[in-house]
PDB file of N, CA and C in Angstrom:
ATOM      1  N   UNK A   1     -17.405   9.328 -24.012  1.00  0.00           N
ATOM      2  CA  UNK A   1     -16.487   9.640 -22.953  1.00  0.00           C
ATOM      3  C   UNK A   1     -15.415   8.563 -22.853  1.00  0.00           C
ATOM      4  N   UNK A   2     -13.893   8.955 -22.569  1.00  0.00           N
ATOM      5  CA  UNK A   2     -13.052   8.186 -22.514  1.00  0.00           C
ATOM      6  C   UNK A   2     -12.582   7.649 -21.160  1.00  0.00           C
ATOM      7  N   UNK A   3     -12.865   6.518 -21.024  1.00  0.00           N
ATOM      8  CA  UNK A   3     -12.337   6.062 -19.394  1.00  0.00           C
ATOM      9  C   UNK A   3     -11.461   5.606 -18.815  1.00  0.00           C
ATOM     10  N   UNK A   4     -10.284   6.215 -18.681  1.00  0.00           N
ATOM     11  CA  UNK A   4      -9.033   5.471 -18.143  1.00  0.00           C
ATOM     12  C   UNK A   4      -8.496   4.740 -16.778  1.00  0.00           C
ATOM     13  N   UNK A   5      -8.134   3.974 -16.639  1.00  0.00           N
ATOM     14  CA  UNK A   5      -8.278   2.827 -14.961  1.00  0.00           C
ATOM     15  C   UNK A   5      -7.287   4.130 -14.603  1.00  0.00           C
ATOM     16  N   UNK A   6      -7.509   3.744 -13.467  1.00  0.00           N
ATOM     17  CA  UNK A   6      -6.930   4.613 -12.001  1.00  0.00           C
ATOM     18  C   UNK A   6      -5.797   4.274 -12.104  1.00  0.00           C
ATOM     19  N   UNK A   7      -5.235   5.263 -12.418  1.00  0.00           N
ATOM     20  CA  UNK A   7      -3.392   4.757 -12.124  1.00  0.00           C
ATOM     21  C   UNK A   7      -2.745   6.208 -11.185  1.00  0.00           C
ATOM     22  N   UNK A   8      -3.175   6.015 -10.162  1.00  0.00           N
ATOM     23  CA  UNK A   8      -2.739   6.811  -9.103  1.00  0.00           C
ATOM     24  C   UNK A   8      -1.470   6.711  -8.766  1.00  0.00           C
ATOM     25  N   UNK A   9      -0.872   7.994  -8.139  1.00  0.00           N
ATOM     26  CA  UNK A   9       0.966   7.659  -7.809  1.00  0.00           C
ATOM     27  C   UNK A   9       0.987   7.016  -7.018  1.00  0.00           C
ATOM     28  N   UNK A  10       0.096   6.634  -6.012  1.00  0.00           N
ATOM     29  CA  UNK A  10       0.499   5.363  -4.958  1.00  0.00           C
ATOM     30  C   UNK A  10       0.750   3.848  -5.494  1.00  0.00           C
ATOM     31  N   UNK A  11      -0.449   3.962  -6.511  1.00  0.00           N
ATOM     32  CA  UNK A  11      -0.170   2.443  -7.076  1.00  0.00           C
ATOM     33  C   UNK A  11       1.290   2.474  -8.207  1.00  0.00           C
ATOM     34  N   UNK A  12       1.526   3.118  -8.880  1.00  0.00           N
ATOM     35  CA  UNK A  12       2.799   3.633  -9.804  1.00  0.00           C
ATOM     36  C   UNK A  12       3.755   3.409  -8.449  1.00  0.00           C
ATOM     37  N   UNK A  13       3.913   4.207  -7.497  1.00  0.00           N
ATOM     38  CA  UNK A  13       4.795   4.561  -6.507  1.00  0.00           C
ATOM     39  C   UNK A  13       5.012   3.398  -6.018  1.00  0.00           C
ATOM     40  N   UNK A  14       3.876   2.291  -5.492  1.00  0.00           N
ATOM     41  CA  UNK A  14       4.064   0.838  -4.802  1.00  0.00           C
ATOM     42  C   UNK A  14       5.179  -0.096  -6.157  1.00  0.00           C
ATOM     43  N   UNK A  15       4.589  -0.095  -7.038  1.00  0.00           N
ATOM     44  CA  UNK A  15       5.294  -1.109  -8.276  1.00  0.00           C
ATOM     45  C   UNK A  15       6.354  -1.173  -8.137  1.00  0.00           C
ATOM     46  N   UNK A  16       7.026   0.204  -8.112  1.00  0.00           N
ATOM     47  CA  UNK A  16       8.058   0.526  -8.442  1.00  0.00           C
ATOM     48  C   UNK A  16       9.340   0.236  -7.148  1.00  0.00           C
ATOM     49  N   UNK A  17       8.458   0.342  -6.164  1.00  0.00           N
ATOM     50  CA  UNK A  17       9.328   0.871  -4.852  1.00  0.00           C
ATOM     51  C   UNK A  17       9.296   0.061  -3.697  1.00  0.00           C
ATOM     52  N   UNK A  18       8.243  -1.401  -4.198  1.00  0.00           N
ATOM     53  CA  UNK A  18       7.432  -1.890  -2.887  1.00  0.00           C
ATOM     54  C   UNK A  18       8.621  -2.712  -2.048  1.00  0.00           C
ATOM     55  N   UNK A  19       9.722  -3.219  -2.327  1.00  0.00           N
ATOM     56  CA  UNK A  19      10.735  -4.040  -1.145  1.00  0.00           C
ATOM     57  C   UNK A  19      11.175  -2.684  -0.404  1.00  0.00           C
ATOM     58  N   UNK A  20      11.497  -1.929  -0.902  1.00  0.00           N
ATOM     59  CA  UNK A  20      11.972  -0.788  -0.093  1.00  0.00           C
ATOM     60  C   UNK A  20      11.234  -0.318   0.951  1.00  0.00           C
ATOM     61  N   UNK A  21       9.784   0.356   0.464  1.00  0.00           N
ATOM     62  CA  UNK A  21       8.578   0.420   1.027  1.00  0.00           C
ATOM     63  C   UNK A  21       8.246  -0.557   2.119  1.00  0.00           C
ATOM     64  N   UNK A  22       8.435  -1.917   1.869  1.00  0.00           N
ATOM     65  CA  UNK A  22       7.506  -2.877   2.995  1.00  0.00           C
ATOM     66  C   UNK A  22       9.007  -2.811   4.209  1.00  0.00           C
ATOM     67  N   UNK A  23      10.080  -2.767   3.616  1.00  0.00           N
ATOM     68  CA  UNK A  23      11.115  -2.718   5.213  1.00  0.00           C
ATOM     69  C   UNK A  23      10.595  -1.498   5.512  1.00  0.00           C
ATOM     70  N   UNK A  24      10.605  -0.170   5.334  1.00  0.00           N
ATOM     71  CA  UNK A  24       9.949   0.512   5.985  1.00  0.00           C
ATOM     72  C   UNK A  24       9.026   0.763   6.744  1.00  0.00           C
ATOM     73  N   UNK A  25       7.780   0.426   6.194  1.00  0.00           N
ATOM     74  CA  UNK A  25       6.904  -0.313   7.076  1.00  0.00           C
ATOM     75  C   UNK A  25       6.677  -1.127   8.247  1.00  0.00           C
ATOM     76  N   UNK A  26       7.898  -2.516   7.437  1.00  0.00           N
ATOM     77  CA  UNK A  26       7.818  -3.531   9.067  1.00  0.00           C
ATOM     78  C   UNK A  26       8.324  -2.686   9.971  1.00  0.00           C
ATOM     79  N   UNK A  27       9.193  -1.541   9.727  1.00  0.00           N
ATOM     80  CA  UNK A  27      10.057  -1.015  11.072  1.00  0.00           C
ATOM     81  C   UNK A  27       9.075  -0.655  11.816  1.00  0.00           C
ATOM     82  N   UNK A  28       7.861   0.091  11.417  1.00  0.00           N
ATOM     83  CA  UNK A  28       6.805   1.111  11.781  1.00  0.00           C
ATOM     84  C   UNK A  28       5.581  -0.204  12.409  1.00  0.00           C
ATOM     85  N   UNK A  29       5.797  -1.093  11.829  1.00  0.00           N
ATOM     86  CA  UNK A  29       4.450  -1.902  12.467  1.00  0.00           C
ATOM     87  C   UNK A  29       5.333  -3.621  12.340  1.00  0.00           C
ATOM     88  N   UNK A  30       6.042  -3.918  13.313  1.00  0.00           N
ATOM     89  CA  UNK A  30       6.976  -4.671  13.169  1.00  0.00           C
ATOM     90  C   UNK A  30       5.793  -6.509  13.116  1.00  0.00           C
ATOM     91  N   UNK A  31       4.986  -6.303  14.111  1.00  0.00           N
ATOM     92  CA  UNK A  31       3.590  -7.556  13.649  1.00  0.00           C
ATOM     93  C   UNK A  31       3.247  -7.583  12.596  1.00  0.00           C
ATOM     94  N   UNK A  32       3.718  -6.860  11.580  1.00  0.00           N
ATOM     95  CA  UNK A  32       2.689  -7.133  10.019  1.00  0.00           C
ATOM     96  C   UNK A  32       3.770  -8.550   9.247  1.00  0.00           C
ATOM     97  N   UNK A  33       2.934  -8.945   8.722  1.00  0.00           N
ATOM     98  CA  UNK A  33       3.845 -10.656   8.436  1.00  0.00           C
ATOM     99  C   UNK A  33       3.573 -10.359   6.631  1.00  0.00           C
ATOM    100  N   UNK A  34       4.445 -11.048   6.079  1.00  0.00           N
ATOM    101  CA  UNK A  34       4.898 -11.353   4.740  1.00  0.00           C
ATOM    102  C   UNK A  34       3.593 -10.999   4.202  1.00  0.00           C
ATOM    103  N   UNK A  35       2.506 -11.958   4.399  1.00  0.00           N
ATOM    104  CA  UNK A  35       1.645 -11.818   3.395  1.00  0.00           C
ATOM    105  C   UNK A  35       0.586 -10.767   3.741  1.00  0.00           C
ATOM    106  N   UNK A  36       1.022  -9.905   5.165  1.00  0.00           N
ATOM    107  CA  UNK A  36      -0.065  -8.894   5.478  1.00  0.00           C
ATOM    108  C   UNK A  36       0.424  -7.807   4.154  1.00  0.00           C
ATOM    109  N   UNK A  37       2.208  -7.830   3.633  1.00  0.00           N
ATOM    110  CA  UNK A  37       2.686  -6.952   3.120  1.00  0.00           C
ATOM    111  C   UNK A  37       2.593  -7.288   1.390  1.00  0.00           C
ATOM    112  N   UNK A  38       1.892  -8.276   0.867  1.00  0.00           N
ATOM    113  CA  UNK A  38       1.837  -9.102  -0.182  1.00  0.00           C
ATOM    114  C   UNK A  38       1.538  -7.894  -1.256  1.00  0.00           C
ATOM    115  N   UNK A  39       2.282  -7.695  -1.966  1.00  0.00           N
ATOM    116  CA  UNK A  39       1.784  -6.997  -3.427  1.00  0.00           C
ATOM    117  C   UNK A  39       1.387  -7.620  -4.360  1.00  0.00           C
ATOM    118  N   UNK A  40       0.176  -7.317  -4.982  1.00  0.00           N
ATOM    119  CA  UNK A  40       0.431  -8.096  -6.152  1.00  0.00           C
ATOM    120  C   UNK A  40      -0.065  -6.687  -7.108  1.00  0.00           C
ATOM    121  N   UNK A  41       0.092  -6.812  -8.213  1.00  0.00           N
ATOM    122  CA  UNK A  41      -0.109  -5.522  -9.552  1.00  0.00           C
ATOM    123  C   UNK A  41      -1.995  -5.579  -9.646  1.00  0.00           C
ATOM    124  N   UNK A  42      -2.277  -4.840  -9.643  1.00  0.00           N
ATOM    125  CA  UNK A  42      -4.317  -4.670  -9.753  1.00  0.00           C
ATOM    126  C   UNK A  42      -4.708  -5.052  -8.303  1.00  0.00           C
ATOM    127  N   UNK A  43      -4.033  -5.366  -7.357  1.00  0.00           N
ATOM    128  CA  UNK A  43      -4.843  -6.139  -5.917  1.00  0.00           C
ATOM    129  C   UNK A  43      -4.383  -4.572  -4.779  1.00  0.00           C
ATOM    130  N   UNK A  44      -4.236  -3.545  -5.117  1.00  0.00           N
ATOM    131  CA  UNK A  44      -3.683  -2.473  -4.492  1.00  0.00           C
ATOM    132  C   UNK A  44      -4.599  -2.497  -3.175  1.00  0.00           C
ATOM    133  N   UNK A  45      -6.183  -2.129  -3.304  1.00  0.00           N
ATOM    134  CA  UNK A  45      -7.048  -2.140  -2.627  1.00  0.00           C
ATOM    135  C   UNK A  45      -7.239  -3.090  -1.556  1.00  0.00           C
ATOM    136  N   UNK A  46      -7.105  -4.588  -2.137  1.00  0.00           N
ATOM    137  CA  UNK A  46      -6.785  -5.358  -1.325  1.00  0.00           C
ATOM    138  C   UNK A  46      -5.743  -5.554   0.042  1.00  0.00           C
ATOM    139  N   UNK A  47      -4.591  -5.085  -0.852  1.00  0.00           N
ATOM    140  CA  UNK A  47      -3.442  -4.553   0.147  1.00  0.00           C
ATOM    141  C   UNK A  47      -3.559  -3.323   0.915  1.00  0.00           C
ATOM    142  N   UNK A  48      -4.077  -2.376   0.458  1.00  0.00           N
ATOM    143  CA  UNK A  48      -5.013  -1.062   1.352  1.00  0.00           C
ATOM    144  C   UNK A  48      -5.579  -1.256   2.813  1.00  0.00           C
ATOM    145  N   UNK A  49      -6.675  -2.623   1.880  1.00  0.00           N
ATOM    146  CA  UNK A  49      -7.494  -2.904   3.137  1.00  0.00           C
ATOM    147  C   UNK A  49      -6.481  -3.945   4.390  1.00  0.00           C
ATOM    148  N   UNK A  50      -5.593  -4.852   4.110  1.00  0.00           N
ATOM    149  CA  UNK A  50      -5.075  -5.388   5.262  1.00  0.00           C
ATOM    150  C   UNK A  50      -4.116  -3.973   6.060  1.00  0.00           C
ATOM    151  N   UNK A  51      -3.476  -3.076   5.349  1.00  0.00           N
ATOM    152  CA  UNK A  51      -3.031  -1.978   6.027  1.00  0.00           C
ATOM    153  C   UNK A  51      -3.986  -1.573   6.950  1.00  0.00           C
ATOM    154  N   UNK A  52      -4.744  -1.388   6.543  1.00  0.00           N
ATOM    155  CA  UNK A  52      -6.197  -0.724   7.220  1.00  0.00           C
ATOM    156  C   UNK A  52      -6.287  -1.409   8.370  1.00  0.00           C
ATOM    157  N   UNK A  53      -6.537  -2.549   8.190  1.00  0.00           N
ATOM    158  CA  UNK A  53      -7.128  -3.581   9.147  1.00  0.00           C
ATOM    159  C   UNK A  53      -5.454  -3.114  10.740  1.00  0.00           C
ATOM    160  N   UNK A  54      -4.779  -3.672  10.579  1.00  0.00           N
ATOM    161  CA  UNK A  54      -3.602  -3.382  11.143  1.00  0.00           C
ATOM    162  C   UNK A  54      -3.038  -2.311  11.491  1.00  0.00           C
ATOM    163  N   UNK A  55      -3.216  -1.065  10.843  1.00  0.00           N
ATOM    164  CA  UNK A  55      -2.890   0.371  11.691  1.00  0.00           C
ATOM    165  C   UNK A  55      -4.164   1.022  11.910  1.00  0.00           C
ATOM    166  N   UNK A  56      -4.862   1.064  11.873  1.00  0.00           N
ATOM    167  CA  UNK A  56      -6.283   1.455  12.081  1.00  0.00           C
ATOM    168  C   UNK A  56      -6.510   2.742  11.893  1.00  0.00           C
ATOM    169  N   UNK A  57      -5.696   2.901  10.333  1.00  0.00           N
ATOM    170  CA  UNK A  57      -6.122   3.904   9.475  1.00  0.00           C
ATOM    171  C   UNK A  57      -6.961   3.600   8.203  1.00  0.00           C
ATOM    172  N   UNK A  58      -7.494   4.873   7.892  1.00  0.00           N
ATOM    173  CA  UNK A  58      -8.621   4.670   7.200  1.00  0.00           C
ATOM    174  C   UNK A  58      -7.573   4.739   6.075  1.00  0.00           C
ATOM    175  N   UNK A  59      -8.147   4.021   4.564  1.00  0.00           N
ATOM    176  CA  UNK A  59      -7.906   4.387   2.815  1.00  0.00           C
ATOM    177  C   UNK A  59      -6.448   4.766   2.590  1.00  0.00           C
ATOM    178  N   UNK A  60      -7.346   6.416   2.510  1.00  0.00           N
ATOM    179  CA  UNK A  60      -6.744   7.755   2.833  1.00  0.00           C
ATOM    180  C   UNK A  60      -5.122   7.561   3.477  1.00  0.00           C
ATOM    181  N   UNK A  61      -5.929   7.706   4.214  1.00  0.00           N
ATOM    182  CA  UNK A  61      -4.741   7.814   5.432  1.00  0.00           C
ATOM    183  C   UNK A  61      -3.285   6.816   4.797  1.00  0.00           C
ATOM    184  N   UNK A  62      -3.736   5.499   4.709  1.00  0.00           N
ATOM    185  CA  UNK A  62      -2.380   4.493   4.488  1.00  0.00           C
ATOM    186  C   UNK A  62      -2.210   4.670   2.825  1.00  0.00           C
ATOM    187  N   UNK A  63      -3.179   5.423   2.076  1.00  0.00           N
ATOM    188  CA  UNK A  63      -2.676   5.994   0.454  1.00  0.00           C
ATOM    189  C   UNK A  63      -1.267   7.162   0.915  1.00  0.00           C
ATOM    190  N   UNK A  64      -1.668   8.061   1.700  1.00  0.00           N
ATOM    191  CA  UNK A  64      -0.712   9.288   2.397  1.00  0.00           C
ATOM    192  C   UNK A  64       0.691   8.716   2.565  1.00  0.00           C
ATOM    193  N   UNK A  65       0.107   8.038   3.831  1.00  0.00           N
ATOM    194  CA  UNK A  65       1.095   7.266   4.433  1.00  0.00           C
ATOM    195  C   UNK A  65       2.298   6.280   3.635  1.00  0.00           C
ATOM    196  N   UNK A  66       1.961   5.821   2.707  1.00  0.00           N
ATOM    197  CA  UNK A  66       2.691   5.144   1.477  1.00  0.00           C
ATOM    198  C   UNK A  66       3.547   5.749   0.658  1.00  0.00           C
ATOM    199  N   UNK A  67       2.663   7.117   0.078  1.00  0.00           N
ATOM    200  CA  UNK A  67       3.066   7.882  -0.375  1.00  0.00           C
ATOM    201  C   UNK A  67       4.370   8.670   0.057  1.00  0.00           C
ATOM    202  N   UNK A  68       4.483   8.833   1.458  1.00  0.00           N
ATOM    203  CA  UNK A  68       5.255   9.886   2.178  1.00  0.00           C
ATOM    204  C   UNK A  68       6.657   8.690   2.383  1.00  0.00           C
ATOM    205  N   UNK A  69       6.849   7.631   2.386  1.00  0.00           N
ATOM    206  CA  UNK A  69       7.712   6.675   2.567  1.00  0.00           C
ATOM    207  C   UNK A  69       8.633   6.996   1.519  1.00  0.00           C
TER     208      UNK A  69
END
């Protein structure tokens, strides 16, 4: 069986788009600080979870939510 890493359009979609993306964001949750918004390339999840932590949406929800930006 062949196993390929997760390359979901959110994470493709973040790479590509993320300064644009995080002003958007601060507008929407203006308390989130630099490094709540920190990208780094493979740490997606990581960055998931401080979203999480701060809008008190689940995964899901701030994968959507990213997405729709």
């Amino acid at each position: 069986m062949d196993h390929k890493p997760n390359t979901s359009s959110t994470g493709l979609q973040i790479k590509g788009n993320w300064n644009e993306m995080k002003g958007k964001i601060k507008q929407q949750y203006a308390d989130l600080t630099d490094n709540d918004l920190l990208y780094e390339e493979g740490k997606e999840d990581e960055l998931y979870g401080r979203l999480q932590k701060h809008t008190g949406k689940t995964k899901d929800q701030v994968k959507e939510w990213i997405d729709k930006l």
